[in-house]
PDB file of N, CA and C in Angstrom:
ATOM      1  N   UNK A   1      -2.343  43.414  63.843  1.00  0.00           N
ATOM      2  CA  UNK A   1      -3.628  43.148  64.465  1.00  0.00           C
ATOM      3  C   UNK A   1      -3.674  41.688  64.894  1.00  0.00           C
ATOM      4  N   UNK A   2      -4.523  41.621  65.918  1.00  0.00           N
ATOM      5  CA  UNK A   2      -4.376  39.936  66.482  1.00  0.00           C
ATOM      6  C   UNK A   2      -5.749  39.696  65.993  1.00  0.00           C
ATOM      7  N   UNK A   3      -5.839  38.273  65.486  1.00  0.00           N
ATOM      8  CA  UNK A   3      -6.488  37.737  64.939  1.00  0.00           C
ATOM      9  C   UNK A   3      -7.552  37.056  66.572  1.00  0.00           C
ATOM     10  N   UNK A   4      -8.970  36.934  65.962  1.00  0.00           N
ATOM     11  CA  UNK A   4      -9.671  36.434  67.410  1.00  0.00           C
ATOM     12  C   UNK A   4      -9.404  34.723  67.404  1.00  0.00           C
ATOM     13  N   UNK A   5      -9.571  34.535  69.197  1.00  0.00           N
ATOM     14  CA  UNK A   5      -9.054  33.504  69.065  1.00  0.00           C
ATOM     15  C   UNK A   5     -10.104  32.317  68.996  1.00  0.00           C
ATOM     16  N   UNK A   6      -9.599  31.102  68.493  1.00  0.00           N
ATOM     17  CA  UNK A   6     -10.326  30.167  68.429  1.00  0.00           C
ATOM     18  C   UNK A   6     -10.629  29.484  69.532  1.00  0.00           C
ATOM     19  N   UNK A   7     -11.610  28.708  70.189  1.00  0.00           N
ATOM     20  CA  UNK A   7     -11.666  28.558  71.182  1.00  0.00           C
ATOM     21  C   UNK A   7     -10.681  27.413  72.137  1.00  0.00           C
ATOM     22  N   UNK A   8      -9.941  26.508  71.145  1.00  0.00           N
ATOM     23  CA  UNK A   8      -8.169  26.141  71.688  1.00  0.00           C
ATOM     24  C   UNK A   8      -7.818  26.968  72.031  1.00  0.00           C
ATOM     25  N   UNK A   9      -7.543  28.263  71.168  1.00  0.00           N
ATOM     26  CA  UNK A   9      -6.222  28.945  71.810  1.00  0.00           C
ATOM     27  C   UNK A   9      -6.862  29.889  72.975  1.00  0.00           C
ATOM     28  N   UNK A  10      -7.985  30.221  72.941  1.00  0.00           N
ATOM     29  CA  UNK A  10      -7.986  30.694  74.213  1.00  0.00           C
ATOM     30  C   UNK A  10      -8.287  30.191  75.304  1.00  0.00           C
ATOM     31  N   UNK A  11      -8.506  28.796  75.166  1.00  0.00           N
ATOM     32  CA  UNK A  11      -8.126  27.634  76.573  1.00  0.00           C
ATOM     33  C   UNK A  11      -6.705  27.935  77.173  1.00  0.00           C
ATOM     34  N   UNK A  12      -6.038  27.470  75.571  1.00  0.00           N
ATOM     35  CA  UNK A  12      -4.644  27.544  76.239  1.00  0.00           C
ATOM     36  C   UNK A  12      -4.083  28.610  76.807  1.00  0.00           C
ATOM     37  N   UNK A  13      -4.123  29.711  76.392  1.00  0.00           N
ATOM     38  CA  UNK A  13      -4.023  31.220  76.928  1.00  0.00           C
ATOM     39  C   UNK A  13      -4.149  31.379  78.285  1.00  0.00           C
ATOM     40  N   UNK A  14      -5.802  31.009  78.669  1.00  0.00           N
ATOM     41  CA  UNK A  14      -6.058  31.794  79.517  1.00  0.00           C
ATOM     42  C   UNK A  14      -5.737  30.222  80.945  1.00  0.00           C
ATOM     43  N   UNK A  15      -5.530  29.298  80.425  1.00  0.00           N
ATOM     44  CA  UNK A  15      -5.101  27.889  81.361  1.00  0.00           C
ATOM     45  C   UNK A  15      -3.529  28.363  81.716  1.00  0.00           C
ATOM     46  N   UNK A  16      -2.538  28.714  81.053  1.00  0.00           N
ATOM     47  CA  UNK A  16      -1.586  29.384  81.274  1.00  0.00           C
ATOM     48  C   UNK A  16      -1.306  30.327  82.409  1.00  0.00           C
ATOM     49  N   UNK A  17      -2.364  31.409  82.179  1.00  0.00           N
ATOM     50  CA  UNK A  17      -2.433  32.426  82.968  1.00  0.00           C
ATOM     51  C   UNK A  17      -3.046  32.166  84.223  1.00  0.00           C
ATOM     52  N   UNK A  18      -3.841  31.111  84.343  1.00  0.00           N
ATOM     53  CA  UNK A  18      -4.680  30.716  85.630  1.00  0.00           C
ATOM     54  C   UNK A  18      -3.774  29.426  86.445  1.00  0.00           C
ATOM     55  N   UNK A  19      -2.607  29.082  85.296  1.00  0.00           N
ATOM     56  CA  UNK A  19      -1.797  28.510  86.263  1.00  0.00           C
ATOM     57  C   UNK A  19      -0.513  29.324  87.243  1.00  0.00           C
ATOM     58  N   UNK A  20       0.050  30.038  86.599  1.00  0.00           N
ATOM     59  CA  UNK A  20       1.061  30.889  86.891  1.00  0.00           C
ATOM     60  C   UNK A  20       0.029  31.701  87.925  1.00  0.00           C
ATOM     61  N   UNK A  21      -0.860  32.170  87.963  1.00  0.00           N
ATOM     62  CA  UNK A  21      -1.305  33.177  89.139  1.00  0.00           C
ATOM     63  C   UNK A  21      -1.621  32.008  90.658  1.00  0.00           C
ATOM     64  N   UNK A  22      -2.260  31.048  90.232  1.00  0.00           N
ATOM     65  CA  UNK A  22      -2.952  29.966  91.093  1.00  0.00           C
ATOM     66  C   UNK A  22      -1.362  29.814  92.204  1.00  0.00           C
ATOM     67  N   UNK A  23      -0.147  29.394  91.117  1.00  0.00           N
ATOM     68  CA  UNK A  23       1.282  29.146  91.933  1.00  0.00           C
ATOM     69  C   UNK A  23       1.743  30.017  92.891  1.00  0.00           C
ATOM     70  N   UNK A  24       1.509  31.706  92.325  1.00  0.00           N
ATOM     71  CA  UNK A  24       1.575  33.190  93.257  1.00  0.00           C
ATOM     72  C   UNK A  24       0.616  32.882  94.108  1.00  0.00           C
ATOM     73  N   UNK A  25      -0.805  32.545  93.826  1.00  0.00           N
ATOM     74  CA  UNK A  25      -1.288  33.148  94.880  1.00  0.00           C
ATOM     75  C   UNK A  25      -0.755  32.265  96.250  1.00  0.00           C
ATOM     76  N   UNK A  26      -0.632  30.596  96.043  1.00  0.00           N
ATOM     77  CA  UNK A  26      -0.249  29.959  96.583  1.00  0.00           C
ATOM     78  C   UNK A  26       1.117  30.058  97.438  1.00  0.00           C
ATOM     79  N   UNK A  27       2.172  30.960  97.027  1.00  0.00           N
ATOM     80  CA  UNK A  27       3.116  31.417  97.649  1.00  0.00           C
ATOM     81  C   UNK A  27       4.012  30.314  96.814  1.00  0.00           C
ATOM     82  N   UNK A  28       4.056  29.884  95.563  1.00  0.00           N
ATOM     83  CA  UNK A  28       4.598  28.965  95.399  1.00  0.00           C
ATOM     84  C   UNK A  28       5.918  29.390  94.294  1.00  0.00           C
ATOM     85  N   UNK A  29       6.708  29.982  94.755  1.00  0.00           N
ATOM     86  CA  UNK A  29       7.744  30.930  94.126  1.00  0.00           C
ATOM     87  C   UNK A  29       8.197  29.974  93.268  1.00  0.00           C
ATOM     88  N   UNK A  30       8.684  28.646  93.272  1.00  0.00           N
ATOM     89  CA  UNK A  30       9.746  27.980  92.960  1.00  0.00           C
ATOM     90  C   UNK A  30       8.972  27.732  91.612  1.00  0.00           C
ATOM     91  N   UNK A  31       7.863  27.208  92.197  1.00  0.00           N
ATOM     92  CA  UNK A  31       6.697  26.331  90.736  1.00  0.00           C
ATOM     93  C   UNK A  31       6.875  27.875  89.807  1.00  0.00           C
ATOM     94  N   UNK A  32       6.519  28.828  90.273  1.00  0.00           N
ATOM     95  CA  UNK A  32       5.882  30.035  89.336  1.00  0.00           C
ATOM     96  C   UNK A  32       7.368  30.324  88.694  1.00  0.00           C
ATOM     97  N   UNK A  33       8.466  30.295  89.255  1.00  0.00           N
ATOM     98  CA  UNK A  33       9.746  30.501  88.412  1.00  0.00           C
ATOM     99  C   UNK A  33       9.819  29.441  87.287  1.00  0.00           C
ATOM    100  N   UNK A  34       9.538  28.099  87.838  1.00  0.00           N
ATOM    101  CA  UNK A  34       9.482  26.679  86.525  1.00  0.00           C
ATOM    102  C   UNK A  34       8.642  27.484  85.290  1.00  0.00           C
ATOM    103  N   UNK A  35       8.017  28.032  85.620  1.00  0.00           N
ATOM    104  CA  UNK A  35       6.363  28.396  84.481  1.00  0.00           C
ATOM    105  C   UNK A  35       7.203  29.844  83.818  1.00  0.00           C
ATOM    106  N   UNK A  36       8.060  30.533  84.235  1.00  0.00           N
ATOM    107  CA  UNK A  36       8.322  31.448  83.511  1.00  0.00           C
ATOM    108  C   UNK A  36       9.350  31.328  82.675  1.00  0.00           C
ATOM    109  N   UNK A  37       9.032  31.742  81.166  1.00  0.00           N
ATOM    110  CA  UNK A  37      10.260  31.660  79.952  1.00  0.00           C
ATOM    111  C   UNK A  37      11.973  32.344  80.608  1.00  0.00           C
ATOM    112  N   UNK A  38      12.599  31.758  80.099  1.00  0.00           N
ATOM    113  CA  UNK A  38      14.022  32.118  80.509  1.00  0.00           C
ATOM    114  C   UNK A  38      14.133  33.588  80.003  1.00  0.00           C
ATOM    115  N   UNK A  39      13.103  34.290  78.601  1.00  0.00           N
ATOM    116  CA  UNK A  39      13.630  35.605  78.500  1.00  0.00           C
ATOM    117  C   UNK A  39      12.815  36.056  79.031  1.00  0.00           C
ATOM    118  N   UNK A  40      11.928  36.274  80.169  1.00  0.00           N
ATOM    119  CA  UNK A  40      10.454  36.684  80.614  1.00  0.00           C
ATOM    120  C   UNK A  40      10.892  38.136  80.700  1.00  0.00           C
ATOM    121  N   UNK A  41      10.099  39.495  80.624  1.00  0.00           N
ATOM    122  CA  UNK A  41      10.340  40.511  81.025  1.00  0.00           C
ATOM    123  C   UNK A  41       9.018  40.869  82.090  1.00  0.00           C
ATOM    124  N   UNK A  42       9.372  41.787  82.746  1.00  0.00           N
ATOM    125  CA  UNK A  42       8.065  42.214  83.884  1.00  0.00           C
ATOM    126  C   UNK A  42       8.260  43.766  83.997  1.00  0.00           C
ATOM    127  N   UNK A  43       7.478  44.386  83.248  1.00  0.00           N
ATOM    128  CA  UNK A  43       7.482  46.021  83.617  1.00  0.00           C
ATOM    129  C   UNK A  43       6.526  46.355  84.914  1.00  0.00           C
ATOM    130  N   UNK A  44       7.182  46.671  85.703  1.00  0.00           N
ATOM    131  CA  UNK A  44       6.606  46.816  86.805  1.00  0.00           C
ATOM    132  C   UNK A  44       5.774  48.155  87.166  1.00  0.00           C
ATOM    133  N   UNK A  45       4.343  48.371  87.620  1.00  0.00           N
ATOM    134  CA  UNK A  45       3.917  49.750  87.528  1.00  0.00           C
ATOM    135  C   UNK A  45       3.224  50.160  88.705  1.00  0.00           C
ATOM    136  N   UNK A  46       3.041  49.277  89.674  1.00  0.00           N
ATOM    137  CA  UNK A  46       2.957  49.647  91.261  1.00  0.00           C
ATOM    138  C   UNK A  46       3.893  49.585  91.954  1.00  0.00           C
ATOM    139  N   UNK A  47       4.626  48.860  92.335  1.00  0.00           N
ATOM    140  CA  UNK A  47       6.344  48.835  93.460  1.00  0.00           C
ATOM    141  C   UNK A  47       7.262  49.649  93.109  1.00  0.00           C
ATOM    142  N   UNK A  48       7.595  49.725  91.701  1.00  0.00           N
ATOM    143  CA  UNK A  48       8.680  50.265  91.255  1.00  0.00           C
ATOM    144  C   UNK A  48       8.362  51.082  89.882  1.00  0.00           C
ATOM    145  N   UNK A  49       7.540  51.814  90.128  1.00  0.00           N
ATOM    146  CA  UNK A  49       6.739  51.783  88.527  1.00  0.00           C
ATOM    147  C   UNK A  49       7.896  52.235  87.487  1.00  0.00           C
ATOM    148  N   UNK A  50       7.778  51.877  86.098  1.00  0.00           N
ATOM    149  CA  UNK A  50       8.724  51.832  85.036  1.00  0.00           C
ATOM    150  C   UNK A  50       9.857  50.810  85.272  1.00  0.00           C
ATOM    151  N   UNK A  51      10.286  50.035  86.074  1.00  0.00           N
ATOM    152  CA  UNK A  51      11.630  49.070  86.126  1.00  0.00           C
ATOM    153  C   UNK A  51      10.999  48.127  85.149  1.00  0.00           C
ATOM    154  N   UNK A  52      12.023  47.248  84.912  1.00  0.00           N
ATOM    155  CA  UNK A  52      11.654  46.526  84.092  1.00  0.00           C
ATOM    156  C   UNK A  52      12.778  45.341  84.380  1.00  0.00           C
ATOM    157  N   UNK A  53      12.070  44.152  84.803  1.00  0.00           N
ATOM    158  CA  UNK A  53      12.957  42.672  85.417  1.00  0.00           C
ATOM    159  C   UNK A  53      13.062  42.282  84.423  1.00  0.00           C
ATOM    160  N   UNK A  54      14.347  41.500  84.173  1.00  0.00           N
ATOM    161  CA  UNK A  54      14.469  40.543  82.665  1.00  0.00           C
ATOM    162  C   UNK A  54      15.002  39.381  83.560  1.00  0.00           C
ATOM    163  N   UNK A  55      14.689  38.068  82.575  1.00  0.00           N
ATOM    164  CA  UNK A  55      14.758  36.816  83.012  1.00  0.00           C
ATOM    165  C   UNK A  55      14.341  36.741  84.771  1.00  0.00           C
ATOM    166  N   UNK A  56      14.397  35.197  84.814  1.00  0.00           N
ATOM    167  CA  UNK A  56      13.947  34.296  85.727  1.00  0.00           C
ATOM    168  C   UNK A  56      14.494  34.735  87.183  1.00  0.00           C
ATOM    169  N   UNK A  57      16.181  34.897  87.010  1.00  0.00           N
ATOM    170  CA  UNK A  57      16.763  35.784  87.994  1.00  0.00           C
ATOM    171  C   UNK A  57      16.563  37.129  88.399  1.00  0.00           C
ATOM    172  N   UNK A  58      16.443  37.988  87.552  1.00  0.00           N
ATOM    173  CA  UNK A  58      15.331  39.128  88.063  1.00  0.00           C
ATOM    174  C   UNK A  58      14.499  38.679  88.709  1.00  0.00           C
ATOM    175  N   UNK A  59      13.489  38.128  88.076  1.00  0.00           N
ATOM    176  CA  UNK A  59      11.950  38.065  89.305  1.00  0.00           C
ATOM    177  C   UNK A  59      12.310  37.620  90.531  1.00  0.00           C
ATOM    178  N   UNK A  60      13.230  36.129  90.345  1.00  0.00           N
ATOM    179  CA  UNK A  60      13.624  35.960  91.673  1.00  0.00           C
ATOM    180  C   UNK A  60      14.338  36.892  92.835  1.00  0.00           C
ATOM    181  N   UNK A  61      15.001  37.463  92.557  1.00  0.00           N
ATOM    182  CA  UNK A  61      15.740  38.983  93.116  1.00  0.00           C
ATOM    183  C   UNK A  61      14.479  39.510  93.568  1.00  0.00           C
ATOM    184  N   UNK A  62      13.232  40.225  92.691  1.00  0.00           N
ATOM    185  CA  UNK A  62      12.541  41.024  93.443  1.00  0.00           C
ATOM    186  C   UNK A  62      11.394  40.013  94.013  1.00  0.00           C
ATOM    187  N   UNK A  63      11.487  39.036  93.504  1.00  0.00           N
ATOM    188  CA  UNK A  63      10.290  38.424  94.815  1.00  0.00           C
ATOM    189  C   UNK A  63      10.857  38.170  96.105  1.00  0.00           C
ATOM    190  N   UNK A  64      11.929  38.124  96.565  1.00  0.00           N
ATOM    191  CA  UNK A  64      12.486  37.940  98.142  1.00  0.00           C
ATOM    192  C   UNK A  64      13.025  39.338  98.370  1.00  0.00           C
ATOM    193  N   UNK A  65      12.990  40.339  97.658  1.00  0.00           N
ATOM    194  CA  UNK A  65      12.884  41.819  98.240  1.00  0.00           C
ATOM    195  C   UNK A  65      11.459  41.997  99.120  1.00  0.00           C
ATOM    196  N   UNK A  66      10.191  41.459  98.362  1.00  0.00           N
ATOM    197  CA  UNK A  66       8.941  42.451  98.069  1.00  0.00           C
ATOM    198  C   UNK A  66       8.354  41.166  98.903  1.00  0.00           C
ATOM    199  N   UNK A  67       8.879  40.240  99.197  1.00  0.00           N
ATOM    200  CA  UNK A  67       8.454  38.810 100.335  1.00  0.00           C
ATOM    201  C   UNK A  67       7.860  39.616 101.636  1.00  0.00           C
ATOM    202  N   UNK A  68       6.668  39.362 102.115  1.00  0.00           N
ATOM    203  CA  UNK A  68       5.926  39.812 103.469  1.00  0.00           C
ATOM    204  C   UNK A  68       5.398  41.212 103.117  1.00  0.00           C
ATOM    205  N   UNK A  69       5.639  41.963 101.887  1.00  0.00           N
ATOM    206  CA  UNK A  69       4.674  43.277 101.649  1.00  0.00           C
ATOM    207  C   UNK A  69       2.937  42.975 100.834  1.00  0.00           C
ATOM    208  N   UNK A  70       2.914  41.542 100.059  1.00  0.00           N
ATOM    209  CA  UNK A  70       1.811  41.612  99.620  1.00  0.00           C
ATOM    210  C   UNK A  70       0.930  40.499 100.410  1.00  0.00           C
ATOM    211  N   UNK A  71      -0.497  41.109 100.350  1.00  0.00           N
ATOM    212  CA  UNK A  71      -1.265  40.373 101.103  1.00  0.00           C
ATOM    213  C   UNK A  71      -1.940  39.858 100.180  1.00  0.00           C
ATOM    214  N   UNK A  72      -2.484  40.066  98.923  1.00  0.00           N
ATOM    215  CA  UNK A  72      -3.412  39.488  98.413  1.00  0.00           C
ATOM    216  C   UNK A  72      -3.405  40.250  96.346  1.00  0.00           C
ATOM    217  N   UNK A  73      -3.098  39.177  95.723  1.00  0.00           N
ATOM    218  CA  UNK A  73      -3.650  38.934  94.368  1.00  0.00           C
ATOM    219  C   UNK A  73      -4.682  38.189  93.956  1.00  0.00           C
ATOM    220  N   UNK A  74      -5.783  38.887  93.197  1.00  0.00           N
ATOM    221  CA  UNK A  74      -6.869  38.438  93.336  1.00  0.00           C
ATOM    222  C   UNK A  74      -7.029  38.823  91.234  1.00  0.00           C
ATOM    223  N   UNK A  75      -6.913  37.524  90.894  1.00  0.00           N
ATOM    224  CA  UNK A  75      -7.442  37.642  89.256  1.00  0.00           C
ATOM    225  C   UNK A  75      -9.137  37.487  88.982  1.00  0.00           C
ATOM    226  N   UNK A  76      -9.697  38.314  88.521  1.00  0.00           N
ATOM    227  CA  UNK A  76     -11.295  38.414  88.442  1.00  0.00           C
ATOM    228  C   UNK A  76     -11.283  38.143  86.586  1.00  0.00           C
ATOM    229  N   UNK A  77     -10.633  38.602  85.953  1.00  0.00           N
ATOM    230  CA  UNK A  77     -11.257  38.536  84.551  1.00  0.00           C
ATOM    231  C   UNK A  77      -9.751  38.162  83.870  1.00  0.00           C
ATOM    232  N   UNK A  78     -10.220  37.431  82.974  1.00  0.00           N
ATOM    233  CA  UNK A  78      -9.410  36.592  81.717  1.00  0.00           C
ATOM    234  C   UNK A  78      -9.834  36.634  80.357  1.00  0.00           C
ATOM    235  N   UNK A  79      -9.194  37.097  79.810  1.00  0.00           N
ATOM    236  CA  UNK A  79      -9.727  37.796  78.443  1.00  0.00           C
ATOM    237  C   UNK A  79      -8.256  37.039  77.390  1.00  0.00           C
ATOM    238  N   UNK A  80      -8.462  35.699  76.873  1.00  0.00           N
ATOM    239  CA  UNK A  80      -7.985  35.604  75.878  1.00  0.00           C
ATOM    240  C   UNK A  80      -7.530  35.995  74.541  1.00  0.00           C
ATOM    241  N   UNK A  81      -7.045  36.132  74.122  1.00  0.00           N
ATOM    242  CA  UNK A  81      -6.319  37.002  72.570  1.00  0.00           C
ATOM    243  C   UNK A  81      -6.533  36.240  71.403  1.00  0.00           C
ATOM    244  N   UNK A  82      -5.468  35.306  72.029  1.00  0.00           N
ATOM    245  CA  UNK A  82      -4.567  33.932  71.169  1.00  0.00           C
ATOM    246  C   UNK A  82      -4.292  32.900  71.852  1.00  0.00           C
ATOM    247  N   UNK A  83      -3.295  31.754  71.319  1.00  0.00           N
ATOM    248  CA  UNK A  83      -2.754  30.868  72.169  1.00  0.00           C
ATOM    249  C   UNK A  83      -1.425  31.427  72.887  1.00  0.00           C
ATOM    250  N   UNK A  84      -0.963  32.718  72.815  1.00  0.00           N
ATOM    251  CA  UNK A  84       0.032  33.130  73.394  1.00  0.00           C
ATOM    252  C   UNK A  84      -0.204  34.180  74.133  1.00  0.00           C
ATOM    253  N   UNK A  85      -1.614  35.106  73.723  1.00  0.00           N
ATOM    254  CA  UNK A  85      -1.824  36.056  74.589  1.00  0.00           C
ATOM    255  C   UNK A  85      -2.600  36.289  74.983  1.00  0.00           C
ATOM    256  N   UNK A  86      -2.882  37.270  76.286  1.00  0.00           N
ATOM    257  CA  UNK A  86      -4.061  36.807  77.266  1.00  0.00           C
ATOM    258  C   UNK A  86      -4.211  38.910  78.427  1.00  0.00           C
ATOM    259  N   UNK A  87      -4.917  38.782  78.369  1.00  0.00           N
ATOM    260  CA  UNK A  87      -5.543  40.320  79.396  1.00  0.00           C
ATOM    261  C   UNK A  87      -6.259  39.470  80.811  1.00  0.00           C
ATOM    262  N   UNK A  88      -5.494  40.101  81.786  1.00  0.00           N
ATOM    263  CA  UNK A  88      -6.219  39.557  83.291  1.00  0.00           C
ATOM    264  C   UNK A  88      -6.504  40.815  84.074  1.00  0.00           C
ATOM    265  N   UNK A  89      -7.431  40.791  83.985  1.00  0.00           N
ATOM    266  CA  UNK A  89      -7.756  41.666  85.415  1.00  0.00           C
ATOM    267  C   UNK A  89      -7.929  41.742  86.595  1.00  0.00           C
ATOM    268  N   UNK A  90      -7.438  42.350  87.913  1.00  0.00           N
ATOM    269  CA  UNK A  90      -7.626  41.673  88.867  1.00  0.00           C
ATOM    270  C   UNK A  90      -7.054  43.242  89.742  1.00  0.00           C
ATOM    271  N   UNK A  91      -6.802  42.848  91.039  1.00  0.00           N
ATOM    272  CA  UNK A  91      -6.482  43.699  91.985  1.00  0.00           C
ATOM    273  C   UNK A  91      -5.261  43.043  93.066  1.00  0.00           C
ATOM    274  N   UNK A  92      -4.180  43.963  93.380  1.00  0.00           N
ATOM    275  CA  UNK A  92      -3.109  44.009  94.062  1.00  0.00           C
ATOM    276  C   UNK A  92      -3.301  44.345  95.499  1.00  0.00           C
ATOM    277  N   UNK A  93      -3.292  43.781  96.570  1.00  0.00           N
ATOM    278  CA  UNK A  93      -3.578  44.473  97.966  1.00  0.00           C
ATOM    279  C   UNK A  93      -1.761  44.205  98.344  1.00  0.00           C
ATOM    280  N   UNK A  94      -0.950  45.068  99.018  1.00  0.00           N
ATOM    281  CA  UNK A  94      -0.029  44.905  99.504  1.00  0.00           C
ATOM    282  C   UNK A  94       0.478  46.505 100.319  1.00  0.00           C
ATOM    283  N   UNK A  95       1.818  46.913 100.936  1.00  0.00           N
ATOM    284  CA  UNK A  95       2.306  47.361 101.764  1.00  0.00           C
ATOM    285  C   UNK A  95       3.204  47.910 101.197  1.00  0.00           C
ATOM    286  N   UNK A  96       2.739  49.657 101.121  1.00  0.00           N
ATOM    287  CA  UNK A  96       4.467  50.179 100.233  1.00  0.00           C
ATOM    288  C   UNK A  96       5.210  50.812 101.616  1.00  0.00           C
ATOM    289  N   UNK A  97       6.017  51.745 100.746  1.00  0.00           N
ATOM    290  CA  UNK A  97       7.319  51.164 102.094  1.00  0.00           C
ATOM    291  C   UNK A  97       6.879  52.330 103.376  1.00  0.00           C
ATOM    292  N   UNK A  98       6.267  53.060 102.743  1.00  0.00           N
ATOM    293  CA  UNK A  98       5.518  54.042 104.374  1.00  0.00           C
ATOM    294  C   UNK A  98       4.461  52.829 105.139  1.00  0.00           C
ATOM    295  N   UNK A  99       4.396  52.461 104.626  1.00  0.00           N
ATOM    296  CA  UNK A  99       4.059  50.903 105.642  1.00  0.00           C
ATOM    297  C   UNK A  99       2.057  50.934 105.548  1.00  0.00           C
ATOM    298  N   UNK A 100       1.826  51.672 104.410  1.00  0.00           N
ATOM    299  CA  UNK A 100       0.173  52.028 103.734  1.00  0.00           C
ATOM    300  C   UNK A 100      -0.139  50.654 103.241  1.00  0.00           C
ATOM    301  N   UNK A 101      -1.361  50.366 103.441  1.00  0.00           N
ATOM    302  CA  UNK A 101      -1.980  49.289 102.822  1.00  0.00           C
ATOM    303  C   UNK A 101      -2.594  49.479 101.182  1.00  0.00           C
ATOM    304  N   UNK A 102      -2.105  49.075 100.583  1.00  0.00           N
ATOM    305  CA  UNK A 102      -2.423  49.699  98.868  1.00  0.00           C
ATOM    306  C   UNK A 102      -4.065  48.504  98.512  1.00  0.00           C
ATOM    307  N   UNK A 103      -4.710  49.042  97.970  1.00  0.00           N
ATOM    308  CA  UNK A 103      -5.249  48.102  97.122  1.00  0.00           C
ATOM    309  C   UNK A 103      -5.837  48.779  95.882  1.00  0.00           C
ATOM    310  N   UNK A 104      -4.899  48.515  94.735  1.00  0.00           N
ATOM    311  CA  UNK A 104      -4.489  48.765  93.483  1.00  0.00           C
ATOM    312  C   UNK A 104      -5.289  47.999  91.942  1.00  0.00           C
ATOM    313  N   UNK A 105      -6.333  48.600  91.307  1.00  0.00           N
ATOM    314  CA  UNK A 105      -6.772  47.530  90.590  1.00  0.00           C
ATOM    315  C   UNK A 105      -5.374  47.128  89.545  1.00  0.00           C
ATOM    316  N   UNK A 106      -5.518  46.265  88.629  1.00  0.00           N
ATOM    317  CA  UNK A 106      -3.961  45.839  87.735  1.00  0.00           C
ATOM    318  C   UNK A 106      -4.548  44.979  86.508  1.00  0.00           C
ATOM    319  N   UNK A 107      -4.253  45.550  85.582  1.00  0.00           N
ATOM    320  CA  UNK A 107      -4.415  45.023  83.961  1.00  0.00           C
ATOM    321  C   UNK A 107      -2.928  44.060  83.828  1.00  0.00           C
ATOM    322  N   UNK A 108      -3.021  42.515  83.864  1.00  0.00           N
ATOM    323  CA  UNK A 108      -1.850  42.296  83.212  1.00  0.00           C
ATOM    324  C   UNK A 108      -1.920  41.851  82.051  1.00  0.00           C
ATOM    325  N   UNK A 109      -1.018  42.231  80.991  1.00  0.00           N
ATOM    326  CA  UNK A 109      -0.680  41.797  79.302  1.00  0.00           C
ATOM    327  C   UNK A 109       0.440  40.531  79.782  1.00  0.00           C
ATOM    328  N   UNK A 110      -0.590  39.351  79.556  1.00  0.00           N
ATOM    329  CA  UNK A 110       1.024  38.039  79.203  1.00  0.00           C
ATOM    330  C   UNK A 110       1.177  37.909  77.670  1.00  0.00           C
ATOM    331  N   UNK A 111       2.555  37.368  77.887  1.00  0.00           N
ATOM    332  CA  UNK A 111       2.856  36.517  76.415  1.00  0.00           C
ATOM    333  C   UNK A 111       3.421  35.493  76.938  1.00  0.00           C
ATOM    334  N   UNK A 112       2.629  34.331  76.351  1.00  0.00           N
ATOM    335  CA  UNK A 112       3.356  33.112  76.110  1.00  0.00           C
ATOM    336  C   UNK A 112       4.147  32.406  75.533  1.00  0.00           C
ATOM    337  N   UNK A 113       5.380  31.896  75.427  1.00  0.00           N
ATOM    338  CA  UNK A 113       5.990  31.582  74.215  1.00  0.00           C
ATOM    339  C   UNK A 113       6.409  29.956  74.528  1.00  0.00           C
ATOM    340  N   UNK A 114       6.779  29.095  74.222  1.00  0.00           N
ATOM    341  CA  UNK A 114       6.984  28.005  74.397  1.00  0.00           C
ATOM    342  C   UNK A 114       6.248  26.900  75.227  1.00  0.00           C
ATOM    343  N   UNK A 115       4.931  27.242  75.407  1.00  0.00           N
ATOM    344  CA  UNK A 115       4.345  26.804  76.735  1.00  0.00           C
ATOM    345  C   UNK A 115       4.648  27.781  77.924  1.00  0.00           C
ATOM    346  N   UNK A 116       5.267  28.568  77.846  1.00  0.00           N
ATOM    347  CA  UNK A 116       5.576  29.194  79.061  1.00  0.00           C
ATOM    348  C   UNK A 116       5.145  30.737  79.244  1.00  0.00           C
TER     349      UNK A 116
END
């Protein structure tokens, strides 16, 4: 069971999570790769649903696949845990490959581990 968080750790949590999305939304691949842990995993459940990217080189691989299909990530809610974990809610607008405009609501679960 996770313990509720104190109001540090869910600064830090949810400052984490509002940085790493702020870098995406920005198109800022390089910064958002700096911000991710070297063992990061990403289960993916709209593009590819069930894959699952491991490390930094994965993501990079599928972010210049999936480059010019999304139009818009939009984080609405931040729901702190801990200082490592964090619930965002938000919505996915992008282009699957029949060339449909998706707009997908999306729960993401982070973990933080090292600052990252």
């Amino acid at each position: 069971m996770i313990d509720a968080p104190t109001i540090g750790d869910a600064t830090e949590s949810a400052r984490l999570a509002k940085q790493y999305f702020g870098l995406f939304q920005k198109g800022d691949t390089v910064g958002m790769l700096d911000l991710l842990h070297p063992e990061v995993e990403w289960v993916l459940k709209s593009t590819r649903p069930g894959e699952i990217l491991r490390g930094k080189h994965g993501v990079e691989v599928f972010l210049d696949e999936i480059a010019g299909k999304f139009y818009d990530l939009v984080t609405e809610v931040y729901r702190p845990l801990d200082h490592e974990h964090v619930i965002v809610e938000g919505r996915l607008r992008w282009t699957d490959d029949e060339r449909v405009l998706r707009d997908d609501p999306v729960i993401w679960a982070l973990v933080f581990r090292d600052g990252l």
